[in-house]
Structure formats: C-alpha cells, structure tokens
C-alpha atoms as a PDB file:
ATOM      1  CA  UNK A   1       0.000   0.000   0.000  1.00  0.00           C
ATOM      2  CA  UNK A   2       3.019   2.387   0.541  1.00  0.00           C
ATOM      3  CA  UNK A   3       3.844   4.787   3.389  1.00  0.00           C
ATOM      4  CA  UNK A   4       0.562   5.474   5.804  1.00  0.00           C
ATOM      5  CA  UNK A   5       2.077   6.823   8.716  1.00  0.00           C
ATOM      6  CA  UNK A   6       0.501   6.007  12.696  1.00  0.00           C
ATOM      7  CA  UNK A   7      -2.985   6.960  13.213  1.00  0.00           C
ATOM      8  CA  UNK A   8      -5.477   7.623  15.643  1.00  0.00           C
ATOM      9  CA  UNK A   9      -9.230   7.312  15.477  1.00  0.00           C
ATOM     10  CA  UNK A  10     -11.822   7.864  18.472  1.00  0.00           C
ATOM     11  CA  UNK A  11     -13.484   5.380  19.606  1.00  0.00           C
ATOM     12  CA  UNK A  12     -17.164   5.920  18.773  1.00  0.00           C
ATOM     13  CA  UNK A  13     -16.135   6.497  14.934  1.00  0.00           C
ATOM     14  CA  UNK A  14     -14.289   3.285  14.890  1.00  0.00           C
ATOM     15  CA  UNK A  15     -17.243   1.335  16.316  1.00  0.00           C
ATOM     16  CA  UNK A  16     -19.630   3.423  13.669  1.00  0.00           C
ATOM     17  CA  UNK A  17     -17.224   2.352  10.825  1.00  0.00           C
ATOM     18  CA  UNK A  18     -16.758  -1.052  12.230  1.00  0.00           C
ATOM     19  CA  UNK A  19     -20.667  -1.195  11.617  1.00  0.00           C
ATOM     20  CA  UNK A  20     -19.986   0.459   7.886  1.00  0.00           C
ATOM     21  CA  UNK A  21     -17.674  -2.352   7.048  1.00  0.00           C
ATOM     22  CA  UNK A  22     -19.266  -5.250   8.502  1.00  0.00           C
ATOM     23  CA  UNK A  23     -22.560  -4.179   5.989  1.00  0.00           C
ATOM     24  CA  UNK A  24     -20.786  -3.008   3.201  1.00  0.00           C
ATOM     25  CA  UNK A  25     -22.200  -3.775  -0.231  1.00  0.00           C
ATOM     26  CA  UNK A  26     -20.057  -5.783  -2.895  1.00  0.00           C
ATOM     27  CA  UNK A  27     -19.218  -2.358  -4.471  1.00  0.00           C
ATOM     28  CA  UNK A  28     -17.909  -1.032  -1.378  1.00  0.00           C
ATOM     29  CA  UNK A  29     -16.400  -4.320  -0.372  1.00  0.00           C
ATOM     30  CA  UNK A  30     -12.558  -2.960  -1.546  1.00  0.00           C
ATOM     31  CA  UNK A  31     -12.925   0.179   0.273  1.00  0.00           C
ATOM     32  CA  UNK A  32     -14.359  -1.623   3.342  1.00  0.00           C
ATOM     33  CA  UNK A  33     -10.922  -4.199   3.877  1.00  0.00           C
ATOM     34  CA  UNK A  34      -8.548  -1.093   3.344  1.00  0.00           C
ATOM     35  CA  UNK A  35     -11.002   0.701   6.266  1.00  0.00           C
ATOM     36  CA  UNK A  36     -11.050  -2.289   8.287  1.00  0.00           C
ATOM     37  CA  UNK A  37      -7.025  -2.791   8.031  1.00  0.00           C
ATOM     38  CA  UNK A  38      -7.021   1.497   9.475  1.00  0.00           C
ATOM     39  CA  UNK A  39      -8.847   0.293  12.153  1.00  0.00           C
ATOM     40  CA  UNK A  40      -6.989  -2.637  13.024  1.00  0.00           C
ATOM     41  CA  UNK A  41      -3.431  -0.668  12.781  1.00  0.00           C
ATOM     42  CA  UNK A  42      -5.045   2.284  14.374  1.00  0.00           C
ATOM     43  CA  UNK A  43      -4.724   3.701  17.887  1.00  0.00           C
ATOM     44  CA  UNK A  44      -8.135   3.834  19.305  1.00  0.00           C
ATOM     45  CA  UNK A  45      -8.437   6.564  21.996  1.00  0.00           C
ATOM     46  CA  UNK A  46     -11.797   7.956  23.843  1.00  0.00           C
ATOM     47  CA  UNK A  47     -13.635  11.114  21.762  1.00  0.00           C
ATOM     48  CA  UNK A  48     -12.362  13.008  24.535  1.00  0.00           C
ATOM     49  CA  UNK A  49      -8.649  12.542  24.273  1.00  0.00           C
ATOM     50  CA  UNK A  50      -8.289  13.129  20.254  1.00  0.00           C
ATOM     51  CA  UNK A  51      -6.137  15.851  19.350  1.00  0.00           C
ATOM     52  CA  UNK A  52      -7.256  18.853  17.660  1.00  0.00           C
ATOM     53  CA  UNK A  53      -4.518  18.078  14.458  1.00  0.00           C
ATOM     54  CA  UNK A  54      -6.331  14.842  14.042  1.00  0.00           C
ATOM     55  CA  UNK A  55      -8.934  13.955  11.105  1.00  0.00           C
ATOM     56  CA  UNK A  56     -11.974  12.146  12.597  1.00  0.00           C
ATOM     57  CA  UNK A  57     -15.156  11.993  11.399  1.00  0.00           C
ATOM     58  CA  UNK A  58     -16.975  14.923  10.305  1.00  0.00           C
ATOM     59  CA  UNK A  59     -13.874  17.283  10.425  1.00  0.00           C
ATOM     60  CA  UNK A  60     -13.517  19.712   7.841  1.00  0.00           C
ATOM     61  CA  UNK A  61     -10.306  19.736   6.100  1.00  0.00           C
ATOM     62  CA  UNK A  62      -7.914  21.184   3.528  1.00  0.00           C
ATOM     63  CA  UNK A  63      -5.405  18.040   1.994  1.00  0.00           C
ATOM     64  CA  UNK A  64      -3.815  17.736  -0.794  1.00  0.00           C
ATOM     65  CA  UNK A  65      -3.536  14.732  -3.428  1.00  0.00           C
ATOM     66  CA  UNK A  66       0.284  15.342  -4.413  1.00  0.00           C
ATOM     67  CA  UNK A  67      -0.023  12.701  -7.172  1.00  0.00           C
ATOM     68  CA  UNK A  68      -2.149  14.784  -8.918  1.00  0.00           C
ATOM     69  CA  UNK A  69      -1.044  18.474  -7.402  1.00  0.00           C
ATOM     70  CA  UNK A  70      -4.598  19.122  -6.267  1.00  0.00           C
ATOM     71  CA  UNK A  71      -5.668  20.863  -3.294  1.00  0.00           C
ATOM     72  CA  UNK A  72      -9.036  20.409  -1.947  1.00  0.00           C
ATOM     73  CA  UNK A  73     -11.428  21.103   1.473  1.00  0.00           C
ATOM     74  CA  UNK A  74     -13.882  18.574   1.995  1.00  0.00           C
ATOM     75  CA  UNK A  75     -15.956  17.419   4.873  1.00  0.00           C
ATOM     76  CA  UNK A  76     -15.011  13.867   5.851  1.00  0.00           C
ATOM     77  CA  UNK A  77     -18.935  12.209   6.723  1.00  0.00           C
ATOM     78  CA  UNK A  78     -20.349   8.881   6.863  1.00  0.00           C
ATOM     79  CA  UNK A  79     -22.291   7.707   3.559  1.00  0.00           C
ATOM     80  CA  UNK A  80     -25.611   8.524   4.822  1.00  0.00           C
ATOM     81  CA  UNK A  81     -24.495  12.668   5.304  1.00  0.00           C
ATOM     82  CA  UNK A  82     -23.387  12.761   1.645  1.00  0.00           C
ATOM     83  CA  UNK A  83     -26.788  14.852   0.729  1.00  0.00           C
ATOM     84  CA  UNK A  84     -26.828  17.179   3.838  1.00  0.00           C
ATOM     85  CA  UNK A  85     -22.707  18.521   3.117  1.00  0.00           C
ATOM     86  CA  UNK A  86     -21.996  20.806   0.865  1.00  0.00           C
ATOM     87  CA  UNK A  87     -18.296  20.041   0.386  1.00  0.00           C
ATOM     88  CA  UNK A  88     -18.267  16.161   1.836  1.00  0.00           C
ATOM     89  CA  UNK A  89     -16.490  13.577   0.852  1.00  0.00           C
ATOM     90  CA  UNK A  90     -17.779   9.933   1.645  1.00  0.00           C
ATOM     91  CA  UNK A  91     -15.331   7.862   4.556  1.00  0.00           C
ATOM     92  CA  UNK A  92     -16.112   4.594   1.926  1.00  0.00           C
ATOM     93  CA  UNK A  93     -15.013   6.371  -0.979  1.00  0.00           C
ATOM     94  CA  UNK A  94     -11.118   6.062  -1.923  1.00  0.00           C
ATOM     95  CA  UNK A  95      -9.885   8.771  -0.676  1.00  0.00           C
ATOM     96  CA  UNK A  96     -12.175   9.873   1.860  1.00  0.00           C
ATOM     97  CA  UNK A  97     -10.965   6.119   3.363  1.00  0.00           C
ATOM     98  CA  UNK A  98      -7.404   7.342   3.488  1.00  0.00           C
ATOM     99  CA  UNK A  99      -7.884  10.358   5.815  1.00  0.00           C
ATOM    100  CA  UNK A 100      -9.553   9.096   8.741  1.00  0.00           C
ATOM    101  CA  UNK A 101      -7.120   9.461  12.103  1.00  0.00           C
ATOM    102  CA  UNK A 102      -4.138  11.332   9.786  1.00  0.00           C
ATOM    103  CA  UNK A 103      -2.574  14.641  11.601  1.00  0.00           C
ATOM    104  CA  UNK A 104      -1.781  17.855  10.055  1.00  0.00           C
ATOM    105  CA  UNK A 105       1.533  17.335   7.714  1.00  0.00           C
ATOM    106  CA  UNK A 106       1.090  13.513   7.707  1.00  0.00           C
ATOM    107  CA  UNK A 107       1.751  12.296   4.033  1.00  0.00           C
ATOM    108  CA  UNK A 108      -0.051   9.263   3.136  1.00  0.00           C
ATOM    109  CA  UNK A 109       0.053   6.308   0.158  1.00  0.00           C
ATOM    110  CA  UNK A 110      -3.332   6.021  -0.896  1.00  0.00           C
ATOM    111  CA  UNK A 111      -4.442   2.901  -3.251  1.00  0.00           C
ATOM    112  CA  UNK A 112      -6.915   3.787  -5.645  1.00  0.00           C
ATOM    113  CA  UNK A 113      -9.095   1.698  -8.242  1.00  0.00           C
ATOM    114  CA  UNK A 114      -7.914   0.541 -11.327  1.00  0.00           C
ATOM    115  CA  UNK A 115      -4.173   0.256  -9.843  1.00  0.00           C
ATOM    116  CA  UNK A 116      -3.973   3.945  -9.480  1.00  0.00           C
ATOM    117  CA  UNK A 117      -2.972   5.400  -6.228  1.00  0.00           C
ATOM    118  CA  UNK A 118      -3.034   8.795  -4.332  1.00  0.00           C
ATOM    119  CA  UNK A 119      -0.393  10.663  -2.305  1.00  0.00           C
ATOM    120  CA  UNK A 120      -2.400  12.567   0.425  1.00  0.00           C
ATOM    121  CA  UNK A 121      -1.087  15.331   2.742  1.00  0.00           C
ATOM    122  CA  UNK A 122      -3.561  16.866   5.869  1.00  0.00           C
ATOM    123  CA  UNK A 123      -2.881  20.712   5.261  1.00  0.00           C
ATOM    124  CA  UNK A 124      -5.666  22.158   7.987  1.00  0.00           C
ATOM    125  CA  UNK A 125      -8.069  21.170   9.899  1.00  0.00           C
ATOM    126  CA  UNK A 126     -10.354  23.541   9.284  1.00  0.00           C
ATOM    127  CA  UNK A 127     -13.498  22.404  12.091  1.00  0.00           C
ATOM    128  CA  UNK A 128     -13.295  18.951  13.991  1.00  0.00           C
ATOM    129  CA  UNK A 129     -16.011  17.638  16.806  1.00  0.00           C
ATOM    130  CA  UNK A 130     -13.007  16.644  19.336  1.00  0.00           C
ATOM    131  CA  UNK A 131     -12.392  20.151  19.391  1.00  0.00           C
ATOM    132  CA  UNK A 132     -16.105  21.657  19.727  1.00  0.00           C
ATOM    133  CA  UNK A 133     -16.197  19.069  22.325  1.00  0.00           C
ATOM    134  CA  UNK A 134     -19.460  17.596  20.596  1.00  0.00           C
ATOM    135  CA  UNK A 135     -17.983  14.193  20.875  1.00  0.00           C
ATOM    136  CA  UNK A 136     -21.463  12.449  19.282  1.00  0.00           C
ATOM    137  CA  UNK A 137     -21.326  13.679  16.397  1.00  0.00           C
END
C-alpha cells in the first residue's frame, strides 16, 4: 500500500465504521478491507482525548492529493451525510478512506481503483467535533 504513517481514530467512529464495514455492499467491499485494516493498525483513543490536528469523522479539512497536485477542502462524513454537506467527501469512498485518524503534515500512500494510487497530505483542519467538544457527532 506504501507509506501510511501512525494513526489515531476515536473510539465511537471506529465502532460506527466497524458497523460500515461489517454491511458493506459488494461495491464497497474494496474500500471496506482497506477501512477495516485502518482500524486494526489504528490507535483507538476515547472522543475526549483526540487531538485537535487529528482527522476524525466529520472534520472539515484542507489536503492535498500530491499525485495529482490538487488541493481540496472537503468534509469527511459517513455515507448517509453525503446529501446534507456541501463540500463532503464519503469515509467509503477512496480517498475519503485514506484520511480518517491522519494529523496535520502527515503524508499518506493512498491505493486507488484501477491500480492507481493517491499521495495525500492533511494541510488544515479547518473544524473537527473533538475540538467543539461535541464528541457524538
């Protein structure tokens, strides 16, 4: 897979996506393993004690894709939110799979379909729950 550097991921996000993977459709199923092998790498810590430089769920971000020198702020949100986000960006799409529990600066290897891949870097973190203390969410 190629360079994915530590990660943490709060707790109640890794149970949600635990659910996520464990009824993922047969179109989702590739996403799904490389979520399920985050989690199982992953340093799962209570909502509470997530840093404020972390990606979790629902954070707002700026990253960049180096492969293709694009720059981009999405929101990162479970399928069902897709609809009610203006900028989101699915957690079982490709990408969106690769950001959960990064920090600011972290540069990640990415797989992609079709033997492509991606080369992501957290830039910001523009809003994150941790940090609003909405821990829920």
């Amino acid at each position: 897979m190629g360079y994915r550097p530590p990660i943490l991921i709060n707790r109640l996000d890794a149970e949600r996506l635990q659910r996520l993977i464990d009824d993922a459709s047969e179109k989702d199923m590739a996403v799904a393993e490389l979520l399920e092998a985050e989690l199982t790498r992953g340093e799962v810590v209570d909502p509470a004690d997530v840093p404020d430089n972390v990606v979790s769920m629902n954070s707002q971000i700026q990253f960049t894709d180096m492969e293709r020198n694009r720059q981009m702020i999405r929101t990162l949100v479970y399928p069902h939110a897709m609809d009610s986000v203006e900028d989101a960006i699915s957690v079982m799409a490709p990408i969106g799979a690769g950001l959960i529990g990064l920090k600011i600066g972290d540069v990640a290897d990415w797989p992609l379909p079709n033997n492509g891949k991606a080369r992501l870097r957290i830039d910001a973190i523009f809003w994150q729950p941790e940090r609003e203390k909405q821990y829920h969410r």
